[in-house]
N, C-alpha and C. Protein backbone atom coordinates (compact mmCIF):
# COMPACT_ATOMS: atom_id res chain seq x y z
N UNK A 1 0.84 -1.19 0.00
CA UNK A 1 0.00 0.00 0.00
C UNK A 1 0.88 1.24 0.00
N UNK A 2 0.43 2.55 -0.44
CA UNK A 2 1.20 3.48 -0.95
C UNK A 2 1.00 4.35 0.47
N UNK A 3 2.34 5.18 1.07
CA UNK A 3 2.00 5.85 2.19
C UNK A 3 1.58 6.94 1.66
N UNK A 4 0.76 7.94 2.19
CA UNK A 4 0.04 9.18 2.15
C UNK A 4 0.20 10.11 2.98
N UNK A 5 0.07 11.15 2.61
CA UNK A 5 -0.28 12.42 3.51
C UNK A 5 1.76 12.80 4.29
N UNK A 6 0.88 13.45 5.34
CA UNK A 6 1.99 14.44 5.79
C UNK A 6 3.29 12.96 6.32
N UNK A 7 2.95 12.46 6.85
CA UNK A 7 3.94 11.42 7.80
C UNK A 7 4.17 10.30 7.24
N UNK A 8 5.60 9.75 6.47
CA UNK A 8 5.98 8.97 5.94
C UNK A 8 6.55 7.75 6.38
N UNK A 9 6.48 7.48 6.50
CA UNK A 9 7.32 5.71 7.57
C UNK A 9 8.50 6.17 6.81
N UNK A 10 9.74 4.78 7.56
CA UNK A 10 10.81 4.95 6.89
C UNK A 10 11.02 4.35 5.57
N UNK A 11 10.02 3.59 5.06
CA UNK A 11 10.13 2.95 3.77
C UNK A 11 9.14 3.63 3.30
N UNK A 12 8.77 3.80 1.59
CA UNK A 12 8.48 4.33 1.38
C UNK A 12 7.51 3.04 0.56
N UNK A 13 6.62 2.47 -0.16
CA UNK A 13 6.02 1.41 -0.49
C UNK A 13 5.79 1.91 -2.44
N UNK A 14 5.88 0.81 -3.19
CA UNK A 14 5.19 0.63 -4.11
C UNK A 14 3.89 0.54 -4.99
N UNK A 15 2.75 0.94 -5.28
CA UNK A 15 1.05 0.65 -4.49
C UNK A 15 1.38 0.19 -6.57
N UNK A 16 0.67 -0.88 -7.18
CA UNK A 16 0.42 -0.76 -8.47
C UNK A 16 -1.14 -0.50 -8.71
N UNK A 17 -0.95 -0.10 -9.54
CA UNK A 17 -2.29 1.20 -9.58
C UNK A 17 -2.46 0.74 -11.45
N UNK A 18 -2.37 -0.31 -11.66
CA UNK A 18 -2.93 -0.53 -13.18
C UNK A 18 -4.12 -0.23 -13.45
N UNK A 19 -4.62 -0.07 -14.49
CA UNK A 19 -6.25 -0.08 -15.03
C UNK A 19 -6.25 -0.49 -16.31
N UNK A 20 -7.61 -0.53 -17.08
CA UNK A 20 -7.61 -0.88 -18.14
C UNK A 20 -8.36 0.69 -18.71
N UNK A 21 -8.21 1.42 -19.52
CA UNK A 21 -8.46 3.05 -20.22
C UNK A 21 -9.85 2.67 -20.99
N UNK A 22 -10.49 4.03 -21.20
CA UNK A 22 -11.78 4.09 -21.85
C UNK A 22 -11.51 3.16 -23.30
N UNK A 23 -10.72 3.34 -23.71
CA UNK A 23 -10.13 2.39 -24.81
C UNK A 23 -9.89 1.20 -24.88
N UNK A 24 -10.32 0.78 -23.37
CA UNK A 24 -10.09 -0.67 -23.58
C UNK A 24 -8.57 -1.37 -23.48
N UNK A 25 -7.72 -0.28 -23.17
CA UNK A 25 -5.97 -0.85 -23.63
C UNK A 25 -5.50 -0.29 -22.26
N UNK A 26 -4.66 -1.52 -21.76
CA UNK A 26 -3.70 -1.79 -20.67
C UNK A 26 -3.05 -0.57 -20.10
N UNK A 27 -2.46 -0.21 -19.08
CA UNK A 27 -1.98 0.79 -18.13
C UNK A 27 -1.55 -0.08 -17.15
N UNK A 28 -0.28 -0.36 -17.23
CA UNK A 28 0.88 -0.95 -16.77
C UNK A 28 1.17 0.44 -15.66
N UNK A 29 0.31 0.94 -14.48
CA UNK A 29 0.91 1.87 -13.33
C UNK A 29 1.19 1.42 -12.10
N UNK A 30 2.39 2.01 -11.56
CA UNK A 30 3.39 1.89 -10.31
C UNK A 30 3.00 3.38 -10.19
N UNK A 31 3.30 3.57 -8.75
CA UNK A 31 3.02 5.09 -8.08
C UNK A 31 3.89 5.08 -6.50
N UNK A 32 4.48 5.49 -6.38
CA UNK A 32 5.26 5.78 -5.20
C UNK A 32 5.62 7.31 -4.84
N UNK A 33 5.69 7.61 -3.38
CA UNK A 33 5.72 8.90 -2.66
C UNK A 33 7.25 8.29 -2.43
N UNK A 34 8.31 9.81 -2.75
CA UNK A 34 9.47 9.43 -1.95
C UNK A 34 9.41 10.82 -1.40
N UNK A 35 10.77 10.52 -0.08
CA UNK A 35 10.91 11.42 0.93
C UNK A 35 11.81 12.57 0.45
N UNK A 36 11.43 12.95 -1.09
CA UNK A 36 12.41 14.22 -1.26
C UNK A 36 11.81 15.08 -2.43
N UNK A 37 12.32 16.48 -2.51
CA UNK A 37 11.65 17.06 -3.66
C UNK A 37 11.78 17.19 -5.32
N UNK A 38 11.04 17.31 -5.66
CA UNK A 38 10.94 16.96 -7.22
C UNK A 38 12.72 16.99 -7.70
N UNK A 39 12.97 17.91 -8.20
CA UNK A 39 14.39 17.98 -8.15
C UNK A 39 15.19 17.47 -7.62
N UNK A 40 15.18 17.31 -6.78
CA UNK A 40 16.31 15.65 -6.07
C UNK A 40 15.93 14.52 -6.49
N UNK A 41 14.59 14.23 -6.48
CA UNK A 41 14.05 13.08 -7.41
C UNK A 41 14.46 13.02 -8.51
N UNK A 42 14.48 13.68 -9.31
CA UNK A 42 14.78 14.04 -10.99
C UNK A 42 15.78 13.50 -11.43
N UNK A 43 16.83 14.22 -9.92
CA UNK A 43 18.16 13.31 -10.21
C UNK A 43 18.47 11.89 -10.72
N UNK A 44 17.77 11.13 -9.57
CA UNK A 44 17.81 9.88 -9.74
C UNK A 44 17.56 9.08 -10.87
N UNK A 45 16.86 10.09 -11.71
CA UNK A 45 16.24 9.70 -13.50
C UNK A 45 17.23 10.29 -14.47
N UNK A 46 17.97 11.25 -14.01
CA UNK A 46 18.57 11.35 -15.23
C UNK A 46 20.50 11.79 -15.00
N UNK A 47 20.74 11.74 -13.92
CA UNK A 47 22.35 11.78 -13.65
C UNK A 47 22.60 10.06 -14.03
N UNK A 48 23.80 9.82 -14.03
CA UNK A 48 24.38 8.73 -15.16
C UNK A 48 24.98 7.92 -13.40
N UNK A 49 25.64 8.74 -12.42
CA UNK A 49 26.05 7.84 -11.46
C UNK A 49 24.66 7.14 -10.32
N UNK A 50 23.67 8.48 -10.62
CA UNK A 50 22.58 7.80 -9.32
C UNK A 50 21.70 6.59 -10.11
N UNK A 51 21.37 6.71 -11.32
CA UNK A 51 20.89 5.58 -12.13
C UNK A 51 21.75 4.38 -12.06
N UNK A 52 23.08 4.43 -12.15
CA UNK A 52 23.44 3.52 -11.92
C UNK A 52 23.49 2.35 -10.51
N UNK A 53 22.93 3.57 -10.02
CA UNK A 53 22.53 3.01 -8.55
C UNK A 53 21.57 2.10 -8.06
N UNK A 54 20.72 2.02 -9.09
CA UNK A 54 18.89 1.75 -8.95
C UNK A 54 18.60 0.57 -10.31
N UNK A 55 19.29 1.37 -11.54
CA UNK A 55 18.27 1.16 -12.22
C UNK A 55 19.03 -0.12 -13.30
N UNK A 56 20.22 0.03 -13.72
CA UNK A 56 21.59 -1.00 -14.27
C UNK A 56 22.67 -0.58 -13.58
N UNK A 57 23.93 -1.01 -13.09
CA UNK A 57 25.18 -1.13 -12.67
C UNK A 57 25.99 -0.39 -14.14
N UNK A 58 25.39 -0.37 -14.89
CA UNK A 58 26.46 0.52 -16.55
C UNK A 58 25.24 1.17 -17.11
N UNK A 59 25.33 2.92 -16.63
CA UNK A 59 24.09 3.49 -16.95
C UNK A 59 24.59 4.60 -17.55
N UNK A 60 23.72 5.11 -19.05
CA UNK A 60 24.18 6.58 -19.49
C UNK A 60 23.11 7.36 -20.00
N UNK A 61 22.53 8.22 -19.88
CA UNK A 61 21.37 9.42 -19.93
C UNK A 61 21.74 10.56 -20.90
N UNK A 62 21.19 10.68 -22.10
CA UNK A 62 21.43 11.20 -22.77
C UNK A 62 20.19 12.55 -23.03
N UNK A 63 20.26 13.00 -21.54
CA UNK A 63 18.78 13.44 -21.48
C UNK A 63 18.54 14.96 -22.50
N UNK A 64 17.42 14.30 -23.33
CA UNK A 64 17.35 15.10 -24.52
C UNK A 64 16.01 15.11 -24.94
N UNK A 65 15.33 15.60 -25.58
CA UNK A 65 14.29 15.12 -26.50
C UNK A 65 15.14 14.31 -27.88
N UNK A 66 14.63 13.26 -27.80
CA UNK A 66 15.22 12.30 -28.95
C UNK A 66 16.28 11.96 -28.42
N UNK A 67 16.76 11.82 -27.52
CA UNK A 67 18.00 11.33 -26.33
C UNK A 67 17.75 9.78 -26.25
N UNK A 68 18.35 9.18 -25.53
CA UNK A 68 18.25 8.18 -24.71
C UNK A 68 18.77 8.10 -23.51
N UNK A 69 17.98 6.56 -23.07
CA UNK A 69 18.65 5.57 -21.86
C UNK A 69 19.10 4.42 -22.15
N UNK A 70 20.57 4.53 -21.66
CA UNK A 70 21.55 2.98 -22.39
C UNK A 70 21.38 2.10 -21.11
N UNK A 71 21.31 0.98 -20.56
CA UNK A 71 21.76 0.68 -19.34
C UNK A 71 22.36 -0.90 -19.97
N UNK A 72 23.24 -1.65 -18.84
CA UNK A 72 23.69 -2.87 -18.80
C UNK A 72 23.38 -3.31 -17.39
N UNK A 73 22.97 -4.61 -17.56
CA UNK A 73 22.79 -5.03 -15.72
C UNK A 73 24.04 -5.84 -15.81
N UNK A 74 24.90 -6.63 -16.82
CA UNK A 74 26.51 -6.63 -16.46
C UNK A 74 27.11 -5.66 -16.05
N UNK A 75 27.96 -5.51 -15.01
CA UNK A 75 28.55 -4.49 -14.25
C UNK A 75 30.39 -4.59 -15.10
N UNK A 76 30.46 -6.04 -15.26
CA UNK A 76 31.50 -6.51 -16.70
C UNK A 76 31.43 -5.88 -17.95
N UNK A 77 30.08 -5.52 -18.31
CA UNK A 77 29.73 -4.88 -20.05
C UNK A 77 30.11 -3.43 -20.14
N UNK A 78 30.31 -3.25 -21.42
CA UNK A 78 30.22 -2.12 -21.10
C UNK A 78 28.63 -1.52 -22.31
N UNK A 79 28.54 -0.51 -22.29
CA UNK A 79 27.26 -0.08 -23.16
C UNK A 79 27.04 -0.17 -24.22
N UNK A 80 28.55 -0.13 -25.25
CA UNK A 80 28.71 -0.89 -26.47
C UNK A 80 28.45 -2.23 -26.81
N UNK A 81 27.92 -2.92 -25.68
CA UNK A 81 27.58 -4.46 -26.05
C UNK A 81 26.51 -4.65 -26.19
N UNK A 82 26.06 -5.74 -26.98
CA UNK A 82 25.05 -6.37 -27.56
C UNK A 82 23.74 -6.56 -26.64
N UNK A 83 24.07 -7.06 -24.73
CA UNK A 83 22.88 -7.23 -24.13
C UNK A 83 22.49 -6.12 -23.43
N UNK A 84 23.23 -4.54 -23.79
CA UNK A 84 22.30 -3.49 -23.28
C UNK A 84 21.22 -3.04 -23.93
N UNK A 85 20.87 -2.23 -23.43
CA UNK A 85 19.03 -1.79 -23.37
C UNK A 85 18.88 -0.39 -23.58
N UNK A 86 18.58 -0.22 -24.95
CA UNK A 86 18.37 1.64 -25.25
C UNK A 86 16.95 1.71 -25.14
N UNK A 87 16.79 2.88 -24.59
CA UNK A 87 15.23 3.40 -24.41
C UNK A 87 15.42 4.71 -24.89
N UNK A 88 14.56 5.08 -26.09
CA UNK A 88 14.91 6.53 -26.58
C UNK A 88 13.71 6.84 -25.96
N UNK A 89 14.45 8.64 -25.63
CA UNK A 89 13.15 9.33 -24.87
C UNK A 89 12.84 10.05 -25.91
N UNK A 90 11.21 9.92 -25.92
CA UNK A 90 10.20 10.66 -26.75
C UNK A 90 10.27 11.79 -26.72
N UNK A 91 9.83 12.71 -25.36
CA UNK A 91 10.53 13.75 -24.90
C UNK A 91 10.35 13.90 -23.62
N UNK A 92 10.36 14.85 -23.13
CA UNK A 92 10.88 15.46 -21.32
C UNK A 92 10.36 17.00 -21.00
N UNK A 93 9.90 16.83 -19.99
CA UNK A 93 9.43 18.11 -19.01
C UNK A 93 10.63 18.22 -17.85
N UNK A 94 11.51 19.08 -18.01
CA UNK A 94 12.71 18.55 -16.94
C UNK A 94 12.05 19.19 -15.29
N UNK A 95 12.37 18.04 -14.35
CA UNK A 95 11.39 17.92 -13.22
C UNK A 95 9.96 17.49 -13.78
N UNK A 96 9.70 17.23 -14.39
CA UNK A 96 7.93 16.73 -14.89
C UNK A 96 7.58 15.50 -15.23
N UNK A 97 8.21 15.16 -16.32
CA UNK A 97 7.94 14.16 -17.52
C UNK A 97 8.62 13.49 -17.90
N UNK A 98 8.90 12.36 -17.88
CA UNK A 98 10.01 11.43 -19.27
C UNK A 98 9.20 10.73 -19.81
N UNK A 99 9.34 10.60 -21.10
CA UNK A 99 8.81 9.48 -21.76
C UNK A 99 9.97 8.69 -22.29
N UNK A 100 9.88 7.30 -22.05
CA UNK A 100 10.88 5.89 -22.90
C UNK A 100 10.00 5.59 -23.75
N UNK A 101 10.74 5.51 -24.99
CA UNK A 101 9.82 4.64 -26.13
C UNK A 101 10.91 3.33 -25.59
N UNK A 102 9.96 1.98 -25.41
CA UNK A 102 9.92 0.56 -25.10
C UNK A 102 10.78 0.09 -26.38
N UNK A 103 11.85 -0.24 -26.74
CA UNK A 103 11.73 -0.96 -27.69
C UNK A 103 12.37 -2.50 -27.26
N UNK A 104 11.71 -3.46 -28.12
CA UNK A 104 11.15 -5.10 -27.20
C UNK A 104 12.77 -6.22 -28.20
N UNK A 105 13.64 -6.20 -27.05
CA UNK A 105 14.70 -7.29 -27.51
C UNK A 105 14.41 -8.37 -27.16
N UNK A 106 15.47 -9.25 -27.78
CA UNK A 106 15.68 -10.75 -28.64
C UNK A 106 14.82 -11.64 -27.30
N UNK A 107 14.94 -10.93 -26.16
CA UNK A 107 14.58 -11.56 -24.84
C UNK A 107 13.11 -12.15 -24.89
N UNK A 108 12.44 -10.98 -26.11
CA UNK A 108 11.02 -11.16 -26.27
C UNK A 108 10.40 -11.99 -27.61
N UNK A 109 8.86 -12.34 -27.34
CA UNK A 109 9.18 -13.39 -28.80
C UNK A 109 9.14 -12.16 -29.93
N UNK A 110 8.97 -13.30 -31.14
CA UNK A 110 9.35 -12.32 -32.52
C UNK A 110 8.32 -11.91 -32.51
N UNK A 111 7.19 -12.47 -32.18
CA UNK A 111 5.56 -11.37 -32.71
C UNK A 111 5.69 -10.88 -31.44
N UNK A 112 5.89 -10.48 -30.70
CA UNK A 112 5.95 -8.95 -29.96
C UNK A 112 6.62 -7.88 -30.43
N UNK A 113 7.76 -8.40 -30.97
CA UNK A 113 8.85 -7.46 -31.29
C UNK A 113 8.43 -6.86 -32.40
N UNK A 114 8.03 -7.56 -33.28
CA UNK A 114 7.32 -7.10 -34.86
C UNK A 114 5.86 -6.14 -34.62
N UNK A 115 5.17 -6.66 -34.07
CA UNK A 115 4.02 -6.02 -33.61
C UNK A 115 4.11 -4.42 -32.60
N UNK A 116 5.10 -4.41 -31.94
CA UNK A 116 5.66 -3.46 -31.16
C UNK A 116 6.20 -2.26 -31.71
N UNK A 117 4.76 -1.24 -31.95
CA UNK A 117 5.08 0.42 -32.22
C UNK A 117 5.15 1.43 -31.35
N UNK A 118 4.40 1.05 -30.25
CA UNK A 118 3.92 2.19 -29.57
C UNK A 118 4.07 1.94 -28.00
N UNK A 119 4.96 0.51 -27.41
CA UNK A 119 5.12 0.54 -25.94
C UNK A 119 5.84 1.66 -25.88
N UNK A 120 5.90 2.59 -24.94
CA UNK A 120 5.95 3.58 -23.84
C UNK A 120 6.01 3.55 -22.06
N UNK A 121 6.93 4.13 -21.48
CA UNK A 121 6.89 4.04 -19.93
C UNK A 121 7.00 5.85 -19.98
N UNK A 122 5.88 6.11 -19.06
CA UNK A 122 5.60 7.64 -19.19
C UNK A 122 5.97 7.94 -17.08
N UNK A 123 6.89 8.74 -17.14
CA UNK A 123 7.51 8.54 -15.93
C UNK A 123 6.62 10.21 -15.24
N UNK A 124 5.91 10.53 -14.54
CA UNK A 124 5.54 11.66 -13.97
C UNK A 124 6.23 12.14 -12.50
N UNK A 125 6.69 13.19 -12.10
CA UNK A 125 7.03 13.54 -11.10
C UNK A 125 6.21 14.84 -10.57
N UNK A 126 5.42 14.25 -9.22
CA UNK A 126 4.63 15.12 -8.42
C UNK A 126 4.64 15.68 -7.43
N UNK A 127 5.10 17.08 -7.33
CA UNK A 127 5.38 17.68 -5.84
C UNK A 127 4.53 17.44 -4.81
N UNK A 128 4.37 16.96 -3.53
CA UNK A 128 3.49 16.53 -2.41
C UNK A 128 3.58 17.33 -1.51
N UNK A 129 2.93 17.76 -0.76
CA UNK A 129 2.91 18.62 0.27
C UNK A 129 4.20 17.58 1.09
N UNK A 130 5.20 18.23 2.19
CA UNK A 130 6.10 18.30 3.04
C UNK A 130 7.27 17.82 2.60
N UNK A 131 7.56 18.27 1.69
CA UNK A 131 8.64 18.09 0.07
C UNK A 131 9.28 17.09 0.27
N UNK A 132 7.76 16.49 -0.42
CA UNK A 132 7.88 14.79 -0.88
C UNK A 132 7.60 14.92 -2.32
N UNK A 133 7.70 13.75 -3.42
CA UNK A 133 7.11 13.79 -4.59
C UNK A 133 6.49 12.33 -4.87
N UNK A 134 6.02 12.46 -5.97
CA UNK A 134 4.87 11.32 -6.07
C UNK A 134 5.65 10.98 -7.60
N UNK A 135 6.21 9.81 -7.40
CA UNK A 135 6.51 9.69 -8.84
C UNK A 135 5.38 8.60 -9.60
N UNK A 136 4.66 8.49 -10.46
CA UNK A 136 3.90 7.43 -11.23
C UNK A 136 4.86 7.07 -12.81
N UNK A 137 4.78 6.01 -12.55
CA UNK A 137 5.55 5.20 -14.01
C UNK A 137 4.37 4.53 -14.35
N UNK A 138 3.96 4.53 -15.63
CA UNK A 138 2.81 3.98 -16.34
C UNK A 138 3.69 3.76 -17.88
N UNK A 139 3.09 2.29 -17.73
CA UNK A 139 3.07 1.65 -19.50
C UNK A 139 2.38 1.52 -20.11
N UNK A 140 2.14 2.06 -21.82
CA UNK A 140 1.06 1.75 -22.43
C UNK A 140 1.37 1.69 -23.65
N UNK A 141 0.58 1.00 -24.29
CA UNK A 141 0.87 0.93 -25.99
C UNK A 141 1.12 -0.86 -25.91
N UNK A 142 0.50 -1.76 -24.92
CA UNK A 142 0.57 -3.28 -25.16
C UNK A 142 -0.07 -4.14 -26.39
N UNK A 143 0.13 -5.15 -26.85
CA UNK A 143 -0.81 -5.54 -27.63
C UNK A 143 -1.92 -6.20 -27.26
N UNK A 144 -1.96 -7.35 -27.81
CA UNK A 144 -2.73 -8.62 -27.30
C UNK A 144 -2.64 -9.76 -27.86
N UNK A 145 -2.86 -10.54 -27.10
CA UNK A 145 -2.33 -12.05 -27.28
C UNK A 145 -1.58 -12.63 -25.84
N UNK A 146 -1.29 -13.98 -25.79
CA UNK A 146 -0.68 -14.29 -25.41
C UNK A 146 0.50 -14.05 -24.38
N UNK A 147 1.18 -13.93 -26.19
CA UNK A 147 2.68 -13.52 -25.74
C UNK A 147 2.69 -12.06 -25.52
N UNK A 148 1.71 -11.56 -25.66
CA UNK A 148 1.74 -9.98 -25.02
C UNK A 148 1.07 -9.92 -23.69
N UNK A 149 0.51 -11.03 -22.93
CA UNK A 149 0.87 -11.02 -21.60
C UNK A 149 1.73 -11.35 -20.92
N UNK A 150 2.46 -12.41 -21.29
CA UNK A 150 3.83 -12.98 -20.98
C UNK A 150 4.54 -11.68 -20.89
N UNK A 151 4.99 -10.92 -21.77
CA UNK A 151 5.38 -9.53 -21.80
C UNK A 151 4.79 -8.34 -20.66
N UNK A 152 4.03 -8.25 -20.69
CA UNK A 152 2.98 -7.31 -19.35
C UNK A 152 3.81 -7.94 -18.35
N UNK A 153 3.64 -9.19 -18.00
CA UNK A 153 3.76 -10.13 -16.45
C UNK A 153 4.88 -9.62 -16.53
N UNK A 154 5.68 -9.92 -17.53
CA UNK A 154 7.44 -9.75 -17.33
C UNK A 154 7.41 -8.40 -16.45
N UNK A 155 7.00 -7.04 -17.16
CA UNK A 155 7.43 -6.02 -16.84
C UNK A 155 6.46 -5.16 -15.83
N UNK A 156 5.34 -6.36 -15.47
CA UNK A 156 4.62 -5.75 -14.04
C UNK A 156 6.20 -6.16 -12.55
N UNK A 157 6.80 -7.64 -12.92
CA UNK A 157 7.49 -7.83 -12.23
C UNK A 157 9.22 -7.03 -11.98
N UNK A 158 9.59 -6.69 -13.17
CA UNK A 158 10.72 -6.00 -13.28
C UNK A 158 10.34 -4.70 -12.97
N UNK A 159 9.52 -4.34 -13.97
CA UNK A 159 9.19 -2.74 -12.91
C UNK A 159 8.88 -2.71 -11.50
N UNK A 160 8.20 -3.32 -10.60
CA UNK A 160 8.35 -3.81 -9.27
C UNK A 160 9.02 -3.74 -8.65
N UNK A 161 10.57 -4.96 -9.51
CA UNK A 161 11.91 -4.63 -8.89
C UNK A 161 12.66 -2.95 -9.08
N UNK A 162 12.68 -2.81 -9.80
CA UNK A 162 13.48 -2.08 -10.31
C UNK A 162 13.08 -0.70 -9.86
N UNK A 163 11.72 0.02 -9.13
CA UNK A 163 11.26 1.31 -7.96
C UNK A 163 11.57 0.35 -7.00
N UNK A 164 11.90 -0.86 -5.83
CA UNK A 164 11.88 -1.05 -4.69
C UNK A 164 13.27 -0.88 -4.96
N UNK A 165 14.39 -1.12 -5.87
CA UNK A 165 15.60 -0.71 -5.93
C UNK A 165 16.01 1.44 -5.74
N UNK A 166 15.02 1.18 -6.48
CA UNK A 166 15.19 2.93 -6.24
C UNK A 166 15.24 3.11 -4.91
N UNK A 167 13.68 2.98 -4.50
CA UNK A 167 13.36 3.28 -3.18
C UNK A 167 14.68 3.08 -1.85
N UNK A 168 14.97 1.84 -2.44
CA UNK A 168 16.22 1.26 -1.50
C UNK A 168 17.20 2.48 -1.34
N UNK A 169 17.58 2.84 -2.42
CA UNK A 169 19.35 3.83 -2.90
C UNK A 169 18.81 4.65 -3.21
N UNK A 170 17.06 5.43 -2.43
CA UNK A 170 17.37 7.01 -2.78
C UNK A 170 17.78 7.23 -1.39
N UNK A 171 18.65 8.28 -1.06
CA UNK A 171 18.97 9.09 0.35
C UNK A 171 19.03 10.67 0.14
């Protein structure tokens, strides 16, 4: 459950907050309050050493409109290799907004990958009263089928990990 209001415990919790949209199409949402303000938060999304903290062990932010995010979870690799992970950002509200365009590797089957125009992780950052912020990460643009739940499950669970890692290594 997500903490609220003025008084924060010392952990800060994960709440997933998915829905399905007037459209009928998936919303992959995580929502978490952390104990700091927008701008210190921000950090954590787009400096190259605090990402590396949270999010891959070999992280680089190319924070831009039409930029990217490189990461490696080999701490051995370096970013020039084959099993890292580019996420180009769509664009950015700096302190506000990121958008990742999703794009779906070898990890995933081939009709996801082929079928796959429009996954998105739309990252929001929300000032809270007692300068806290509310960050929400939402995915959208899934298909359907199958193997496009296999895909969802994957990344209801990695996204999961990957804010309780934050949460862990923000200070």
């Amino acid at each position: 459950m997500l903490i609220l209001g003025s008084s924060l415990a010392s952990k800060a919790q994960i709440e997933n907050t998915s829905y399905v949209n007037a459209s009928k199409e998936k919303v992959l949402q995580l929502a978490m309050i952390v104990p700091m303000e927008v701008k210190e938060a921000w950090k954590y999304f787009s400096i190259d050493s605090l990402l590396s903290k949270w999010a891959a062990p070999v992280a680089h932010m190319e924070l831009r409109n039409g930029g990217y995010l490189m990461t490696n979870y080999d701490q051995s690799k370096s970013l020039d290799d084959s099993s890292s992970i580019k996420l180009g950002i769509v664009s950015y509200l700096e302190n506000e907004l990121i958008i990742f365009k999703v794009d779906l590797n070898s990890n995933f089957s081939k009709k996801v990958q082929d079928e796959d125009q429009n996954l998105q992780e739309i990252i929001q950052f929300i000032p809270v009263k007692g300068g806290k912020t509310k960050i929400i990460s939402s995915m959208i643009g899934w298909g359907e089928g199958k193997d496009w739940e296999k895909t969802y499950d994957f990344f209801v669970k990695g996204n999961e990990w990957t804010y309780k890692e934050l949460l862990k290594n923000m200070k």
